[in-house]
Protein backbone atom coordinates (compact mmCIF):
# COMPACT_ATOMS: atom_id res chain seq x y z
CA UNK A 1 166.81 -151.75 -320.82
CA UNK A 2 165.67 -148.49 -320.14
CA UNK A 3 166.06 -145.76 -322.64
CA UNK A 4 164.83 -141.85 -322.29
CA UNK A 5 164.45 -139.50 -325.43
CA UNK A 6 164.77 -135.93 -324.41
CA UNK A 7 165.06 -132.94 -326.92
CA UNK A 8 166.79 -129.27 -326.74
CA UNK A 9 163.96 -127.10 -326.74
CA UNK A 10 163.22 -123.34 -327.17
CA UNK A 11 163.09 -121.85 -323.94
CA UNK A 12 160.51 -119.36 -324.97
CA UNK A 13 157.92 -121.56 -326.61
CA UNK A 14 159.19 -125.08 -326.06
CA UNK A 15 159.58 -126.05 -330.14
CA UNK A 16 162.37 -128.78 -330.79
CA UNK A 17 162.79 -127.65 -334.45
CA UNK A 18 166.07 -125.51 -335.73
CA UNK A 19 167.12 -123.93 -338.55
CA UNK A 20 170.82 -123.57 -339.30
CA UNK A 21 171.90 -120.11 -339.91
CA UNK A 22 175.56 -119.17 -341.04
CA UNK A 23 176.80 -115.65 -341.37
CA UNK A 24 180.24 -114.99 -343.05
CA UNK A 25 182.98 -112.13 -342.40
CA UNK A 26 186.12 -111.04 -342.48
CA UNK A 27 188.34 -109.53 -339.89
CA UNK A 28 190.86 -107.00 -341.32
CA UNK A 29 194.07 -106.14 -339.23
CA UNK A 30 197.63 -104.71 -339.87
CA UNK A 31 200.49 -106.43 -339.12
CA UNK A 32 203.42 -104.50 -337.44
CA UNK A 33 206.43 -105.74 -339.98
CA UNK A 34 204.11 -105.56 -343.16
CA UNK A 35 202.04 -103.07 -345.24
CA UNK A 36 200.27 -105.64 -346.37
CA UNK A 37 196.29 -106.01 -344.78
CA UNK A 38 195.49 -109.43 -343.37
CA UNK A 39 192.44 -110.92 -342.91
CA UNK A 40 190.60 -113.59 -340.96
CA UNK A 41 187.96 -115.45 -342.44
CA UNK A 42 185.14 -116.04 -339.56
CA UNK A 43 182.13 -118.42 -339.73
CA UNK A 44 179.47 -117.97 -337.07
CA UNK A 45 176.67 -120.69 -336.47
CA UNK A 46 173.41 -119.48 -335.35
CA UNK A 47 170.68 -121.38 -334.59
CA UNK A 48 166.81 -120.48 -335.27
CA UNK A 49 163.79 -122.06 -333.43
CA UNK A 50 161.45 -122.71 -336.36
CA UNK A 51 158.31 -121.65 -334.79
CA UNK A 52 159.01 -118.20 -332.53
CA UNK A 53 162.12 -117.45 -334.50
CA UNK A 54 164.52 -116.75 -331.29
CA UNK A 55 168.10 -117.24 -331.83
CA UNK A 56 170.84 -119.18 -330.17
CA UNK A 57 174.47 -119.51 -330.18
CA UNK A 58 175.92 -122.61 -330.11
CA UNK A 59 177.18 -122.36 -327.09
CA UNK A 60 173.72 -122.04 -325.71
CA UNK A 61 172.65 -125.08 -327.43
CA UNK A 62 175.92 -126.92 -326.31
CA UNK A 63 174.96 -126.06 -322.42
CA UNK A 64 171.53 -127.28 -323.09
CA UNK A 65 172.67 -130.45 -323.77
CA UNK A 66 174.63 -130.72 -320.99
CA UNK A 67 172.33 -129.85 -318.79
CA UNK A 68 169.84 -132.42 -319.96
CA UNK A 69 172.85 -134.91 -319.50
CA UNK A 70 173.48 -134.00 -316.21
CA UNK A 71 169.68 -133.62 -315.30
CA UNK A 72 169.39 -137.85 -316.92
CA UNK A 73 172.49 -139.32 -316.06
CA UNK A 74 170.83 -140.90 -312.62
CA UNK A 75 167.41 -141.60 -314.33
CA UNK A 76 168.80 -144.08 -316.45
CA UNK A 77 169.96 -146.51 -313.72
CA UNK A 78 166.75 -146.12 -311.79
């Protein structure tokens, strides 16, 4: 059985390593029937390459993926 390895890598210095990075905020906004404020909580993930230090979403890392699916998925039966 034939099995290929292949990592997400930086595209600017080809390191596989990433460091997690979250940033927290909140989204204030009226509502029309209320004088109270409301506010969303947001999250965002951000992702670090460990050597050059260039950021991606994970979005970015999510279409990596894919395209290193798409780029194997004949390879495997050859």
């Amino acid at each position: 059985m034939k099995v290929i390895h292949e990592y997400f890598l930086c595209d600017a210095c080809n390191c596989k390593d990433f460091i997690r990075i979250y940033n927290f905020s909140l989204k204030f906004h009226n509502i029309n029937f209320s004088d109270e404020l409301v506010y969303d909580r947001i999250t965002d993930e951000i992702y670090q390459c460990a050597n050059c230090k260039k950021t991606f979403t994970k979005d970015q890392i999510e279409e990596g993926i894919q395209a290193i699916k798409l780029k194997n998925k004949n390879r495997i039966q050859e």
